[in-house]
PDB file of N, CA and C in Angstrom:
ATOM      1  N   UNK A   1     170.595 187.304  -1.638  1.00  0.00           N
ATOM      2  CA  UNK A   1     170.163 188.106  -2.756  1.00  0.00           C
ATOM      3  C   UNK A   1     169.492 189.381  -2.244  1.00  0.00           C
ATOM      4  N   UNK A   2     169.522 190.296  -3.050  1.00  0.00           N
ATOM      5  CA  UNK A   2     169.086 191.733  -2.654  1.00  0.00           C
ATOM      6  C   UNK A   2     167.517 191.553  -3.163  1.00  0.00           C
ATOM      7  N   UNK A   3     166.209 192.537  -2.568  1.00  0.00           N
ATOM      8  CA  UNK A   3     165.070 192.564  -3.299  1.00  0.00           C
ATOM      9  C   UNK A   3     165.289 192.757  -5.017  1.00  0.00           C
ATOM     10  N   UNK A   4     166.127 193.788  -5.284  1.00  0.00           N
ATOM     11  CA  UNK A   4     166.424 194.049  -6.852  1.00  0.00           C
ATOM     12  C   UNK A   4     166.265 192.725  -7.503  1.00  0.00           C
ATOM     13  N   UNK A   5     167.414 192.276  -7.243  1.00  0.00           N
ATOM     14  CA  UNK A   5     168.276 190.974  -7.042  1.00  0.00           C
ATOM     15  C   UNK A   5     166.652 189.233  -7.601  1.00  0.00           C
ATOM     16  N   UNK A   6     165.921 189.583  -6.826  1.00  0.00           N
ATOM     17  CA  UNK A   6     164.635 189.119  -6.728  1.00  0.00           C
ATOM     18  C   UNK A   6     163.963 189.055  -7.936  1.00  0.00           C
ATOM     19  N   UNK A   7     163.415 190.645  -7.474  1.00  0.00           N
ATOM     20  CA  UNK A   7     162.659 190.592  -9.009  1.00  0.00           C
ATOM     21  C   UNK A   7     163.332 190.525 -10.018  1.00  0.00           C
ATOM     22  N   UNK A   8     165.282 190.937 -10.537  1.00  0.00           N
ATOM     23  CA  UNK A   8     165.556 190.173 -11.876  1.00  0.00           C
ATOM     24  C   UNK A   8     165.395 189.021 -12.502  1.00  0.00           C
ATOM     25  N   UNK A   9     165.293 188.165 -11.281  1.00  0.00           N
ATOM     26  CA  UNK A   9     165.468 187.323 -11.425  1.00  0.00           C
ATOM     27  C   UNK A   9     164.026 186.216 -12.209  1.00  0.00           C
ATOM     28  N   UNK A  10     162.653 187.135 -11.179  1.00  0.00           N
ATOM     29  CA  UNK A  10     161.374 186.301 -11.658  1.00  0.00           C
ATOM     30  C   UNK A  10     160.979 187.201 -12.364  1.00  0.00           C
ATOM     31  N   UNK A  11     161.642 188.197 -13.205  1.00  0.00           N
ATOM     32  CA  UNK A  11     160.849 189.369 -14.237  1.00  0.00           C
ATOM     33  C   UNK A  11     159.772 189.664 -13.289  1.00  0.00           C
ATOM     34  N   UNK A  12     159.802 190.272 -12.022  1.00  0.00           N
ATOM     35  CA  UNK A  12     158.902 191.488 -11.413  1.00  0.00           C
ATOM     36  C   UNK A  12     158.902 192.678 -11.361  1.00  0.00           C
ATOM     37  N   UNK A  13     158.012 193.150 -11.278  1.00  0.00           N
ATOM     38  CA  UNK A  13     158.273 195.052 -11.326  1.00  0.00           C
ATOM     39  C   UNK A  13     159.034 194.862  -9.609  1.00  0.00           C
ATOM     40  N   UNK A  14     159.590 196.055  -9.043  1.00  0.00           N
ATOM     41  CA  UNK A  14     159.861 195.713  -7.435  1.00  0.00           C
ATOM     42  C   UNK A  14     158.974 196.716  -6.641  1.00  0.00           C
ATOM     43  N   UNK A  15     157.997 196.840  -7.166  1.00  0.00           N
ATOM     44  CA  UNK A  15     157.451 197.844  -5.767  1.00  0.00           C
ATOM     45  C   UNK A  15     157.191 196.512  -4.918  1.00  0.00           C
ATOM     46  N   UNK A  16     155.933 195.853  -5.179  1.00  0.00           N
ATOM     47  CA  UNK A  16     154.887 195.183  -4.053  1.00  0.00           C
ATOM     48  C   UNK A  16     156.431 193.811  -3.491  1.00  0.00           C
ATOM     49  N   UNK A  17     157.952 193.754  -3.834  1.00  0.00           N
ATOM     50  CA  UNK A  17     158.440 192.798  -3.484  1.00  0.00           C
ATOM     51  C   UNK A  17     158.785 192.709  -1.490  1.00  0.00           C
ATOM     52  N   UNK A  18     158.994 194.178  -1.267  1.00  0.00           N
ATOM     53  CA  UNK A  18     159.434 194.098   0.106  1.00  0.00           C
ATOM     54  C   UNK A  18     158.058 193.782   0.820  1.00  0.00           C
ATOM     55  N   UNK A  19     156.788 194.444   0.583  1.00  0.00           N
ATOM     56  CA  UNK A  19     156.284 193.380   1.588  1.00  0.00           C
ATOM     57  C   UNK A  19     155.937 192.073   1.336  1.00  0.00           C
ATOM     58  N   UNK A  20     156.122 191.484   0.442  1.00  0.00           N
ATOM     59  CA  UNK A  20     156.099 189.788   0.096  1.00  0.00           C
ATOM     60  C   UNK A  20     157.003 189.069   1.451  1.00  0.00           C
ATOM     61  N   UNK A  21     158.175 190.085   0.992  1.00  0.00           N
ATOM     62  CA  UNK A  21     159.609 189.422   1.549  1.00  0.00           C
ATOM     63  C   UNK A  21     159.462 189.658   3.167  1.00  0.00           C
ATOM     64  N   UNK A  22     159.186 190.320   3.688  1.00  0.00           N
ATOM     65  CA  UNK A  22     158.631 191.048   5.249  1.00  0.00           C
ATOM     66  C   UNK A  22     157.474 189.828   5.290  1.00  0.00           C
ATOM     67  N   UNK A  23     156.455 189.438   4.604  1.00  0.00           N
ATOM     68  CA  UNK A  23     155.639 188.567   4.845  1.00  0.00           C
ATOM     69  C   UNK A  23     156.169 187.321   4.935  1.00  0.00           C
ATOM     70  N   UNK A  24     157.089 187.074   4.320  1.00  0.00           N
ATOM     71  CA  UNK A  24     157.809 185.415   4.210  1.00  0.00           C
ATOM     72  C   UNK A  24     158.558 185.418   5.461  1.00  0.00           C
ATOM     73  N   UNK A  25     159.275 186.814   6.054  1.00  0.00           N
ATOM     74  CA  UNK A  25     160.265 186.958   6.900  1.00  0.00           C
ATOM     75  C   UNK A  25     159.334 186.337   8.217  1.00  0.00           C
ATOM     76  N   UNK A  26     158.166 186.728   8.278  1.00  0.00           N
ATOM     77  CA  UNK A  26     157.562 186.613   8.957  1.00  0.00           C
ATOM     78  C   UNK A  26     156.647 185.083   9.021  1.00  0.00           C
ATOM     79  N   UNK A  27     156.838 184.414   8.718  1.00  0.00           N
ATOM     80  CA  UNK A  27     156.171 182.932   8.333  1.00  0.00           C
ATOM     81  C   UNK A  27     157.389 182.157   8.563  1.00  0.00           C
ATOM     82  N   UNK A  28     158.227 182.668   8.866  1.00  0.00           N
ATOM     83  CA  UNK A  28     159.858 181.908   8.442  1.00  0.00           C
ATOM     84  C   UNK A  28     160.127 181.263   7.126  1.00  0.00           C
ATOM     85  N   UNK A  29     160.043 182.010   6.113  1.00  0.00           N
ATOM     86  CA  UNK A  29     160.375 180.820   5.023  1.00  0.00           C
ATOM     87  C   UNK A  29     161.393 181.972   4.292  1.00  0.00           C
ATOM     88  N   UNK A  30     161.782 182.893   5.183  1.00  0.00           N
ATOM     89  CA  UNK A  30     163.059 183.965   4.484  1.00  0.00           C
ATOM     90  C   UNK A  30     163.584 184.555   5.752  1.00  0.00           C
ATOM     91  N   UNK A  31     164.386 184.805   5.490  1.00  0.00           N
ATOM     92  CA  UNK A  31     165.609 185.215   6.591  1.00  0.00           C
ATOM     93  C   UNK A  31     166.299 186.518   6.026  1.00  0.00           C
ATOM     94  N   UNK A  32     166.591 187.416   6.431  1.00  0.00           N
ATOM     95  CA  UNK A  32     167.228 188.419   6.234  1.00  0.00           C
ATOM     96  C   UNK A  32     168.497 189.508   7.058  1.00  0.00           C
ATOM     97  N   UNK A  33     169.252 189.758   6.273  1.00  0.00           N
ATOM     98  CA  UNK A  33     170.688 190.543   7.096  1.00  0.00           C
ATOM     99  C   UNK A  33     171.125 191.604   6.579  1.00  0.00           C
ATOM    100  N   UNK A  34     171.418 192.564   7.310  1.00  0.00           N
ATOM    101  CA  UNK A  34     172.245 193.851   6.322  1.00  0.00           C
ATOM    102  C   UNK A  34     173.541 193.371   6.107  1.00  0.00           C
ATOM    103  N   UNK A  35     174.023 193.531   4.551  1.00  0.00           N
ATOM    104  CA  UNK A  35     175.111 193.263   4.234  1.00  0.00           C
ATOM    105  C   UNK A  35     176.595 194.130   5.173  1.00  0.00           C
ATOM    106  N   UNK A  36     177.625 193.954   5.074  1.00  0.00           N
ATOM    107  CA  UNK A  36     178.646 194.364   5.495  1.00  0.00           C
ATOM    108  C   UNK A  36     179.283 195.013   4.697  1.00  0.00           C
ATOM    109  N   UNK A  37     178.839 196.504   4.819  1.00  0.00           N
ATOM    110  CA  UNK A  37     179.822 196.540   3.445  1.00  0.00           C
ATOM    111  C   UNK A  37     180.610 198.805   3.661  1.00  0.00           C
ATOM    112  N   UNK A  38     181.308 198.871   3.250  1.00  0.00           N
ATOM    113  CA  UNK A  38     182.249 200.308   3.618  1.00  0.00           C
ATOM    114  C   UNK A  38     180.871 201.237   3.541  1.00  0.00           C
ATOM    115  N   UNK A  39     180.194 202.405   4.377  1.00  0.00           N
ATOM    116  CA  UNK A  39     178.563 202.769   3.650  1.00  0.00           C
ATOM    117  C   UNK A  39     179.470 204.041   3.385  1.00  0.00           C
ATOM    118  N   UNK A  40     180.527 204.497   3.574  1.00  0.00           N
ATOM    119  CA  UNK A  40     181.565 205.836   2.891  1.00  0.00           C
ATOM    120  C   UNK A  40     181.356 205.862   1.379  1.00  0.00           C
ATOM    121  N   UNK A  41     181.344 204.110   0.724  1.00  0.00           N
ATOM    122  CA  UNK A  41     181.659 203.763  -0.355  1.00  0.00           C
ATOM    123  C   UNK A  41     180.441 203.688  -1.286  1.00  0.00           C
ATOM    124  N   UNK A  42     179.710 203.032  -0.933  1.00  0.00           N
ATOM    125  CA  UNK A  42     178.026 202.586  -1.281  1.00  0.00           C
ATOM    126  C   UNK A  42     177.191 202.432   0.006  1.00  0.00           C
ATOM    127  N   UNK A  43     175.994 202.605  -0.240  1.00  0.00           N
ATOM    128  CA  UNK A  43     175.122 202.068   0.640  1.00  0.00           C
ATOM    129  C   UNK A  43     174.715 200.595   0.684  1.00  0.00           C
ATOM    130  N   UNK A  44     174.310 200.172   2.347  1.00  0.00           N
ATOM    131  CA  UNK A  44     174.138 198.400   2.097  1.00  0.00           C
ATOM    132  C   UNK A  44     173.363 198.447   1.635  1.00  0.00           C
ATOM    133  N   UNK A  45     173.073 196.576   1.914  1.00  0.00           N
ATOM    134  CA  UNK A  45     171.651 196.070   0.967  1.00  0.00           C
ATOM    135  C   UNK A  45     171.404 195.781   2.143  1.00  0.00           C
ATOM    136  N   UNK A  46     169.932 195.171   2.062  1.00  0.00           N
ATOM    137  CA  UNK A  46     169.548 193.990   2.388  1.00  0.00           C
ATOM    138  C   UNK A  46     169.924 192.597   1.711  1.00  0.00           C
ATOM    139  N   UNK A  47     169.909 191.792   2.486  1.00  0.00           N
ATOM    140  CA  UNK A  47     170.063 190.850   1.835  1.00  0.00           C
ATOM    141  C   UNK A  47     169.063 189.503   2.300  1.00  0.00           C
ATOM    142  N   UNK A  48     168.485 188.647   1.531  1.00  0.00           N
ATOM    143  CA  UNK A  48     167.532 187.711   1.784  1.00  0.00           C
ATOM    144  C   UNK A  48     167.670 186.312   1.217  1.00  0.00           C
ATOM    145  N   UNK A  49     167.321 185.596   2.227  1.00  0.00           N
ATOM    146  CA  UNK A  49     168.239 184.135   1.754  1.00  0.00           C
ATOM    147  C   UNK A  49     166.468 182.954   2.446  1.00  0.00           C
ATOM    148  N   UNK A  50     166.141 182.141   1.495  1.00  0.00           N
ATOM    149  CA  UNK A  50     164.684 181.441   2.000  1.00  0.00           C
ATOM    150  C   UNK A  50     165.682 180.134   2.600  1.00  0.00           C
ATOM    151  N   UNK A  51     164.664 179.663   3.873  1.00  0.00           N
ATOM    152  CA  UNK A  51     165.264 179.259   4.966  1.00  0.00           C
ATOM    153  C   UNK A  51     164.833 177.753   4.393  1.00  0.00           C
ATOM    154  N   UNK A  52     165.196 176.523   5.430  1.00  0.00           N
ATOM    155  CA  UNK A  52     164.786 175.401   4.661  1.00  0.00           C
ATOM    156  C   UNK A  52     163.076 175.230   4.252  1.00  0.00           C
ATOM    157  N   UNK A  53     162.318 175.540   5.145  1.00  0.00           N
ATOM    158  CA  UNK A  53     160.899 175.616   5.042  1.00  0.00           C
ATOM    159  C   UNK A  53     160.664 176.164   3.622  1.00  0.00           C
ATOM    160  N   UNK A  54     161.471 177.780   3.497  1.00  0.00           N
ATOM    161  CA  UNK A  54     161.001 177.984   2.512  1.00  0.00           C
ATOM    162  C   UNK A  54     160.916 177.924   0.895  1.00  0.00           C
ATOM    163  N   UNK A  55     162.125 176.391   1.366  1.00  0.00           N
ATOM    164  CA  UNK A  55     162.548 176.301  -0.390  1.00  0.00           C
ATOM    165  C   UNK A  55     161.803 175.388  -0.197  1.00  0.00           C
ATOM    166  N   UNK A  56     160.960 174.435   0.581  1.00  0.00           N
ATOM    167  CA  UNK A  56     159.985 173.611   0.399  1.00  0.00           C
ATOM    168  C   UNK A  56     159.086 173.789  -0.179  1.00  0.00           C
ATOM    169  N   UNK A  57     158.381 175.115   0.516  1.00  0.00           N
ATOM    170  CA  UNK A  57     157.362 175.674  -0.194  1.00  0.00           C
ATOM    171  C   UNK A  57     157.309 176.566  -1.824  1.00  0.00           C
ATOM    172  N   UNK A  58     158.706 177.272  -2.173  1.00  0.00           N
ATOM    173  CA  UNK A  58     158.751 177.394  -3.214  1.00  0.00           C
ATOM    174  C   UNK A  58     158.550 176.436  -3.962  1.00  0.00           C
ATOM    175  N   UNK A  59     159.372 174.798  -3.615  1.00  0.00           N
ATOM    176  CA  UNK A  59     160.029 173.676  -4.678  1.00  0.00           C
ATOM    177  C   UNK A  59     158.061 173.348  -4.632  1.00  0.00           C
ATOM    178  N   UNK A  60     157.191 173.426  -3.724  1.00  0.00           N
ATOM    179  CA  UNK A  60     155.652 172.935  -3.665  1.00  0.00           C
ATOM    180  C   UNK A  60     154.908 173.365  -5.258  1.00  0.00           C
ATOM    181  N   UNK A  61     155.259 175.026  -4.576  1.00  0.00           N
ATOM    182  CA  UNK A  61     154.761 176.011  -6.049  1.00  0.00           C
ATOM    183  C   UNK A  61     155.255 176.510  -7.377  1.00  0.00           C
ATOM    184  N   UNK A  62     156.006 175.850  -7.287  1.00  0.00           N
ATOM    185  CA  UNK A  62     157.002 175.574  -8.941  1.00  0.00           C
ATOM    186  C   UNK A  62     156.691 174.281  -9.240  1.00  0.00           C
ATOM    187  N   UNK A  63     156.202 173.247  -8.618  1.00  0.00           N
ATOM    188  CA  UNK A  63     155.544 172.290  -9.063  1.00  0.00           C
ATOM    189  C   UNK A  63     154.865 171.892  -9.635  1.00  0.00           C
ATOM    190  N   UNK A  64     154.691 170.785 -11.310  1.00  0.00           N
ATOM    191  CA  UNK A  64     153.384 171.297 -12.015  1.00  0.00           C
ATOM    192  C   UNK A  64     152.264 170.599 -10.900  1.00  0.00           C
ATOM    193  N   UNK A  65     151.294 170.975 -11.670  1.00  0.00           N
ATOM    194  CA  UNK A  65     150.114 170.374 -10.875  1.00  0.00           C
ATOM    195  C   UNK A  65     149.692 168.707 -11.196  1.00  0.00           C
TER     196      UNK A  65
END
């Protein structure tokens, strides 16, 4: 998924999302790659995918209490 991609998804504004995502990148619980894609045509993305750790910790905090 792209940052955009992100916040559609949890209704966020996207400024404060890239350093969340740089912070998770960094904890390992997100992983990230530049897409492959013609840049003649469009420009890439990023793209960000949460690693097993970090769907743990999401599935933790989507958890009720």
């Amino acid at each position: 998924m792209t940052a955009v991609d992100i916040c559609r998804r949890a209704h966020l504004p996207p400024g404060g999302i890239y350093d969340v995502l740089m912070k998770a990148t960094r904890f390992g619980r997100v992983t990230s790659r530049w897409e492959h894609v013609n840049e003649a045509i469009r420009p890439r993305n990023r793209l960000y995918r949460l690693t097993p750790d970090g769907k743990q910790r999401a599935a933790e905090m989507s958890a009720p209490p």
